[in-house]
N, C-alpha and C. Protein backbone atom coordinates (compact mmCIF):
# COMPACT_ATOMS: atom_id res chain seq x y z
N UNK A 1 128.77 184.32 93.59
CA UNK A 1 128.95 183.62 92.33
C UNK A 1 130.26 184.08 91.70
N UNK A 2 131.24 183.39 91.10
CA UNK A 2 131.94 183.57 90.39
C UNK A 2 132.20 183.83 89.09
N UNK A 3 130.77 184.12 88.36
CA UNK A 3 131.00 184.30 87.26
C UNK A 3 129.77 185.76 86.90
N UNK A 4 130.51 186.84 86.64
CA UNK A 4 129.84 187.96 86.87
C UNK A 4 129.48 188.70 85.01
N UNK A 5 128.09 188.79 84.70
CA UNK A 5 127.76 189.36 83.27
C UNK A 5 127.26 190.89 83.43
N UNK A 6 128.29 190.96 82.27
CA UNK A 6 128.09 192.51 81.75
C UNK A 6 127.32 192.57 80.47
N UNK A 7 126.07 193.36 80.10
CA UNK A 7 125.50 193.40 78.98
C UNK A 7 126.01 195.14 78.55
N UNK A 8 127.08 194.87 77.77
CA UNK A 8 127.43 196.18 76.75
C UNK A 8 126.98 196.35 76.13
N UNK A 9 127.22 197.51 75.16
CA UNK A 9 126.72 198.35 74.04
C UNK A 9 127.05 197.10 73.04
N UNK A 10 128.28 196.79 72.75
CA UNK A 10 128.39 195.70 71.13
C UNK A 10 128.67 194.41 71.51
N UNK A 11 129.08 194.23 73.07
CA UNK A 11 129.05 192.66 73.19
C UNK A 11 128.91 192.27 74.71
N UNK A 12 128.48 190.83 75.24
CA UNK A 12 127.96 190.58 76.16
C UNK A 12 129.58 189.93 76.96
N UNK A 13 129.47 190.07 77.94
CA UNK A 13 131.06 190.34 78.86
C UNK A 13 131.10 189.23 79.66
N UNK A 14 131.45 188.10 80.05
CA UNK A 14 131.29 187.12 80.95
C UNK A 14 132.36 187.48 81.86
N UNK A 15 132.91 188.12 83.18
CA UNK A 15 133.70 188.25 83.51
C UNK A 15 133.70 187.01 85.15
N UNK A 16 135.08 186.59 84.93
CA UNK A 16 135.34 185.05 86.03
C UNK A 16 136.41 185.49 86.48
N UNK A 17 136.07 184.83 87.77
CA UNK A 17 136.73 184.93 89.68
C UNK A 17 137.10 183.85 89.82
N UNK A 18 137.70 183.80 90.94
CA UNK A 18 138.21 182.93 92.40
C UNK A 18 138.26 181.63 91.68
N UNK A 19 137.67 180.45 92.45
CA UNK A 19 138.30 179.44 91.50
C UNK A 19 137.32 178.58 90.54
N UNK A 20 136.63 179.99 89.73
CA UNK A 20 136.29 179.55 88.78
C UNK A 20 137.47 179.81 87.53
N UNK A 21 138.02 181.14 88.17
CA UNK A 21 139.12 181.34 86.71
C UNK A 21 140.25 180.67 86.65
N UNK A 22 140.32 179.88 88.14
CA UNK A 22 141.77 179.17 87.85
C UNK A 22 141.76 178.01 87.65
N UNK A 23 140.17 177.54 87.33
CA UNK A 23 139.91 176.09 86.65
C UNK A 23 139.57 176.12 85.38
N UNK A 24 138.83 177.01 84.78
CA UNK A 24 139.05 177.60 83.47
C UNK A 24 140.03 177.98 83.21
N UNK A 25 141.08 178.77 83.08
CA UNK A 25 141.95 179.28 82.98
C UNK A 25 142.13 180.44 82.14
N UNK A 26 141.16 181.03 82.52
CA UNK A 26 140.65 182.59 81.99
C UNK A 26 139.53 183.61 83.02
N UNK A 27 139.84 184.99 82.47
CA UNK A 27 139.54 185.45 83.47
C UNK A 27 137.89 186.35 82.44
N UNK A 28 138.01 185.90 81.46
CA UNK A 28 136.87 187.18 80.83
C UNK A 28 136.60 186.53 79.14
N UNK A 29 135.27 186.17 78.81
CA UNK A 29 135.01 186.18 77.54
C UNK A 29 134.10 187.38 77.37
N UNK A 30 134.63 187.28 75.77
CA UNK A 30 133.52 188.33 75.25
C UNK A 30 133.27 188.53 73.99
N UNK A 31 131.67 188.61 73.83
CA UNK A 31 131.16 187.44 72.82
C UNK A 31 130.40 188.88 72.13
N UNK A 32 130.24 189.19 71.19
CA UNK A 32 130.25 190.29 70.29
C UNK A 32 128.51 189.58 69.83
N UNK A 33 127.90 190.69 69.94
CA UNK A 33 126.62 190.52 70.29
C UNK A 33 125.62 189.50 68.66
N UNK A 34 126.98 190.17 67.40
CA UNK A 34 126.57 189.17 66.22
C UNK A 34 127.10 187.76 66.21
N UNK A 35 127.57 187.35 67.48
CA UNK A 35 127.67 186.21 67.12
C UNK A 35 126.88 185.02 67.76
N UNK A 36 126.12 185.71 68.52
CA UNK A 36 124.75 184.36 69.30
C UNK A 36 123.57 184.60 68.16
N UNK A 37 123.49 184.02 67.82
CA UNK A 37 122.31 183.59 66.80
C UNK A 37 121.04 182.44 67.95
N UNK A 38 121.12 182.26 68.74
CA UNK A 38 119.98 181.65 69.92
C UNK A 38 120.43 182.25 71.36
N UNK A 39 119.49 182.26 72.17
CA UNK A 39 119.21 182.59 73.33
C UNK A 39 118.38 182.23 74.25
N UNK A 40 118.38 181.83 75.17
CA UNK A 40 117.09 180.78 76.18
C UNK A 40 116.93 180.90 77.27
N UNK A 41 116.36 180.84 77.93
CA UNK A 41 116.10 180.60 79.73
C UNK A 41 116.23 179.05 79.03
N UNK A 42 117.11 178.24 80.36
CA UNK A 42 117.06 176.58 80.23
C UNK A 42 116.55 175.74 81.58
N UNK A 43 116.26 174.92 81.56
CA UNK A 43 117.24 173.28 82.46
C UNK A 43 118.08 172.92 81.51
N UNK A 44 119.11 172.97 82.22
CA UNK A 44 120.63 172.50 81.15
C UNK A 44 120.99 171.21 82.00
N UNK A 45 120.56 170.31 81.23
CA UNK A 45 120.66 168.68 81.59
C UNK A 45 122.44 168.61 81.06
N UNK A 46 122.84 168.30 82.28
CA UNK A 46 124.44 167.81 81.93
C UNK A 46 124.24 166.56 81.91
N UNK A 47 124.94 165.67 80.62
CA UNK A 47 125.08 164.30 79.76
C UNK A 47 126.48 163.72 80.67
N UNK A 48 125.77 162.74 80.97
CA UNK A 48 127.56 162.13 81.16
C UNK A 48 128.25 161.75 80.45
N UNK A 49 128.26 161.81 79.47
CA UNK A 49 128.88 161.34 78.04
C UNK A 49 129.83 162.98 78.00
N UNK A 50 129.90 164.03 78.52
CA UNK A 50 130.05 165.56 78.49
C UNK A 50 131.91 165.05 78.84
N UNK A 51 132.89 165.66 78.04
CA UNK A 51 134.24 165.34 78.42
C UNK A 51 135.02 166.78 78.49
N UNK A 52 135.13 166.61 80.15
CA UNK A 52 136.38 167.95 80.45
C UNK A 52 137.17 168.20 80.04
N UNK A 53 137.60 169.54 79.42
CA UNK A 53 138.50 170.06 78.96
C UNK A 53 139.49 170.61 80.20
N UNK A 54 138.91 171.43 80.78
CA UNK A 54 139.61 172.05 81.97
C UNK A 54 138.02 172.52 82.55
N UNK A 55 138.10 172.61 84.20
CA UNK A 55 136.94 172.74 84.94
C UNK A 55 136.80 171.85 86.22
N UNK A 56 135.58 171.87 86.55
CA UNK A 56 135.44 171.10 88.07
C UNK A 56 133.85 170.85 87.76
N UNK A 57 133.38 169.47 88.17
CA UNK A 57 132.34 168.80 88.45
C UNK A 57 131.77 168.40 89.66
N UNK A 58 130.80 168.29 89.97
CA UNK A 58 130.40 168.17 91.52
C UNK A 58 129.11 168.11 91.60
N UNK A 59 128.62 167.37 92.49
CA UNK A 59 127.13 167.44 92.28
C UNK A 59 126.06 168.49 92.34
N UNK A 60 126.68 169.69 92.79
CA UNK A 60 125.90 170.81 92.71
C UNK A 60 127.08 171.74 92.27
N UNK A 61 127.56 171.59 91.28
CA UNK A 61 128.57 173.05 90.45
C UNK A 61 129.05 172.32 89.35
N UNK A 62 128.84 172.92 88.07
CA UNK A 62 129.86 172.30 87.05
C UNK A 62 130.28 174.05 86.63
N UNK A 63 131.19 174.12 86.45
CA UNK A 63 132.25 175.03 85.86
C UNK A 63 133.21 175.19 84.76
N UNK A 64 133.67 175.35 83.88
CA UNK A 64 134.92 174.67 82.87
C UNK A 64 134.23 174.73 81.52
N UNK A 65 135.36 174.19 80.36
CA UNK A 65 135.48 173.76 79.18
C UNK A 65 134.95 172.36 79.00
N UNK A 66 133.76 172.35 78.40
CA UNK A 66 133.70 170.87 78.17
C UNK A 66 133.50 170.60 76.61
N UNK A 67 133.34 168.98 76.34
CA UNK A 67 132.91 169.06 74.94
C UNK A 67 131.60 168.18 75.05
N UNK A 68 130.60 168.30 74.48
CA UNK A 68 129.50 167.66 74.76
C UNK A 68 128.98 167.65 73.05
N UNK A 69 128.67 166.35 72.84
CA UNK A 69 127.97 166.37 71.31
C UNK A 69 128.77 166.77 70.18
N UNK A 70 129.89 166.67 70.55
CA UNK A 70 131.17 167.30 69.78
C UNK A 70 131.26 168.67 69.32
N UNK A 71 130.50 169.15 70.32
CA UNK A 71 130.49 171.03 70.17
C UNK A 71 131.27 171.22 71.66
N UNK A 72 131.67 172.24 71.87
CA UNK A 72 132.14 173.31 72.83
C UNK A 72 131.53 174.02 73.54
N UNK A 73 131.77 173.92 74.65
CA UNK A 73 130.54 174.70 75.48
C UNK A 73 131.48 175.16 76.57
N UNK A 74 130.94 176.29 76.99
CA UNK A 74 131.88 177.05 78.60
C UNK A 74 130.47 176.87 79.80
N UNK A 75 130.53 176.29 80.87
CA UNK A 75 129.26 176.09 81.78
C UNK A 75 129.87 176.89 82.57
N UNK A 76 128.95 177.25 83.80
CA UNK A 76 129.41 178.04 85.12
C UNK A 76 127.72 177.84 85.78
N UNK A 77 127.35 176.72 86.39
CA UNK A 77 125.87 176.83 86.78
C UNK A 77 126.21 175.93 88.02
N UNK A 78 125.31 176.38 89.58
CA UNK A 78 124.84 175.79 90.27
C UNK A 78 123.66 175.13 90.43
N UNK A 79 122.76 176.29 90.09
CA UNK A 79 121.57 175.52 90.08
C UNK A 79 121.17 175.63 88.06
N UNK A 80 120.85 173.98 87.91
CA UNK A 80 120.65 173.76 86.42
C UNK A 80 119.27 174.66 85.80
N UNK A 81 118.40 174.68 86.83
CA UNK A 81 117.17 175.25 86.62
C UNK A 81 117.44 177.30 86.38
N UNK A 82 118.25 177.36 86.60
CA UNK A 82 118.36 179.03 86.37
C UNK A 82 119.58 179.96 85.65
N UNK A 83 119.89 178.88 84.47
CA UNK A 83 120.44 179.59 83.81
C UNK A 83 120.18 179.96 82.48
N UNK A 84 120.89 181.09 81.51
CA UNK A 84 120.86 181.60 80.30
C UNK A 84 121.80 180.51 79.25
N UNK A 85 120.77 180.04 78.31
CA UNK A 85 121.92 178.79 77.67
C UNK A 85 121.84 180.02 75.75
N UNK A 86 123.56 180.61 75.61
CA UNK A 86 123.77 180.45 74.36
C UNK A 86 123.90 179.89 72.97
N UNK A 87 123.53 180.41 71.61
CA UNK A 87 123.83 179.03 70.90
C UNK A 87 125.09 180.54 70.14
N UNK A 88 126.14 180.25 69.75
CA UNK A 88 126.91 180.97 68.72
C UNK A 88 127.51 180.21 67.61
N UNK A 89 127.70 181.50 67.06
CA UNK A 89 127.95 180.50 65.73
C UNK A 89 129.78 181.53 65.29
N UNK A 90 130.62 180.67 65.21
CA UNK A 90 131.67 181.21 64.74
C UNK A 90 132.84 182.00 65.65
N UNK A 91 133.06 180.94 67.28
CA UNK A 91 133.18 181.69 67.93
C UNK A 91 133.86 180.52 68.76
N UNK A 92 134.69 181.10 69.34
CA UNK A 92 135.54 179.95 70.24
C UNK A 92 135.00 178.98 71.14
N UNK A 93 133.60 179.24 71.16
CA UNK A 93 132.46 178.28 71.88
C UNK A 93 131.10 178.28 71.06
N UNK A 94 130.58 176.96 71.12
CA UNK A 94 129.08 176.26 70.42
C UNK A 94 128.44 176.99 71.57
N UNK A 95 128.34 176.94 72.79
CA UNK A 95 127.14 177.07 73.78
C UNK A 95 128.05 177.82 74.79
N UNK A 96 127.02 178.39 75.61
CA UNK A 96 127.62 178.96 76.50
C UNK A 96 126.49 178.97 77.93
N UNK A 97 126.64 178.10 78.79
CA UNK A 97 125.70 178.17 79.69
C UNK A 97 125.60 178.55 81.39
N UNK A 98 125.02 179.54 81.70
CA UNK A 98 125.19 180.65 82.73
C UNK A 98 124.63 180.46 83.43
N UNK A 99 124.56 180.43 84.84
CA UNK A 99 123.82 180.31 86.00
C UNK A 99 123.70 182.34 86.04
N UNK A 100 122.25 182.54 86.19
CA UNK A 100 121.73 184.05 87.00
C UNK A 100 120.87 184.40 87.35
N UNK A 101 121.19 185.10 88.36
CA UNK A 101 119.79 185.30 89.47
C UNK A 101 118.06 185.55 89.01
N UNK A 102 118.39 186.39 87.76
CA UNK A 102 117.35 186.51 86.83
C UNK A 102 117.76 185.78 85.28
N UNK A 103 117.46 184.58 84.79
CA UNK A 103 118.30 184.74 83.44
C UNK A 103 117.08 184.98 82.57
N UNK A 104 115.67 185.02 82.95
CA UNK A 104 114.44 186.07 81.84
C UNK A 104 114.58 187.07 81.78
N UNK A 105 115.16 187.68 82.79
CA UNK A 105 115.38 188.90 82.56
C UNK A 105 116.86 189.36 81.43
N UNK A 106 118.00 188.40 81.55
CA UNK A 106 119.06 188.62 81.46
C UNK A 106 118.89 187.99 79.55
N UNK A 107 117.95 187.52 79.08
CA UNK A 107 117.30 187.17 77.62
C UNK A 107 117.16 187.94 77.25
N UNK A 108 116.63 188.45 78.20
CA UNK A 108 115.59 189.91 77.49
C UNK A 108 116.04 190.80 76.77
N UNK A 109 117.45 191.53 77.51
CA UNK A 109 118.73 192.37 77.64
C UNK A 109 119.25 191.92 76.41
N UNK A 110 119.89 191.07 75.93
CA UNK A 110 120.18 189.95 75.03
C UNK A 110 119.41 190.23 73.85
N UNK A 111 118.19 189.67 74.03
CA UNK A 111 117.65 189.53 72.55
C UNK A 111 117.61 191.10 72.42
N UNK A 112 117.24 192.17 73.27
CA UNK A 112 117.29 193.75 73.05
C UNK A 112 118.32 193.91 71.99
N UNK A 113 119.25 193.19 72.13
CA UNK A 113 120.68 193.76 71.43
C UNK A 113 120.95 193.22 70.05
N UNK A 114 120.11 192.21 70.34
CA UNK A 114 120.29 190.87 68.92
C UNK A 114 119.01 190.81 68.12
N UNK A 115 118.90 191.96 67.06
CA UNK A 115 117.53 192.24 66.40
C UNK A 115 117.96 191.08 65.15
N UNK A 116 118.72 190.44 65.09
CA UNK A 116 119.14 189.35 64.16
C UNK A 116 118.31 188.39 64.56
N UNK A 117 118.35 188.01 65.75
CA UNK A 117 117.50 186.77 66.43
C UNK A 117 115.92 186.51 65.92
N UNK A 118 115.44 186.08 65.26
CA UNK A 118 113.98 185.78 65.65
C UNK A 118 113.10 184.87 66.28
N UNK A 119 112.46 185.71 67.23
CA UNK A 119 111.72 185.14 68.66
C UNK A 119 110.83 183.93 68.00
């Protein structure tokens, strides 16, 4: 996978590879743990109405900047069924949605950090 998460002490680390970073055109966000106000295990239904910013589409990979619903979102998912979908508030992205091997587990970690959140 090309898109590798770090759960730190004050913020959660998205760090991007190969040619996920050179279709994004970044190599690392990092999202300061007060600023996700939601957190989820999803199915992240991609809209075709969804308009690329920078990224790659395909029937099994979406990757990139898109704008969907007139919010901002960063995707990186193969399979739709197993990823972590962010909501933030005040932050260079509306959503943020993650393909990972565990993403209940990877909530979990998450909400651990985000006693702001209520379950």
């Amino acid at each position: 996978m090309t898109v590798q998460i770090e759960v730190g002490d004050t913020a959660l680390i998205v760090n991007i590879s190969g040619g996920t970073m050179f279709t994004t055109l970044r190599k690392r966000i990092e999202i300061p743990y007060n600023f996700i106000e939601e957190v989820q295990v999803g199915n992240f239904k991609f809209p075709l109405t969804a308009i690329k910013r920078t990224g790659i589409t395909t029937m099994g990979y979406k990757a990139g900047i898109f704008i969907i619903d007139k919010k901002k979102y960063f995707l990186s998912y193969h399979d739709a069924n197993k990823v972590a979908i962010l909501g933030l508030k005040e932050f260079e992205f509306d959503r943020i949605v993650i393909e990972n091997e565990d993403p209940e587990q990877l909530v979990k970690n998450i909400l651990m950090r985000c006693s702001h959140i209520n379950n």
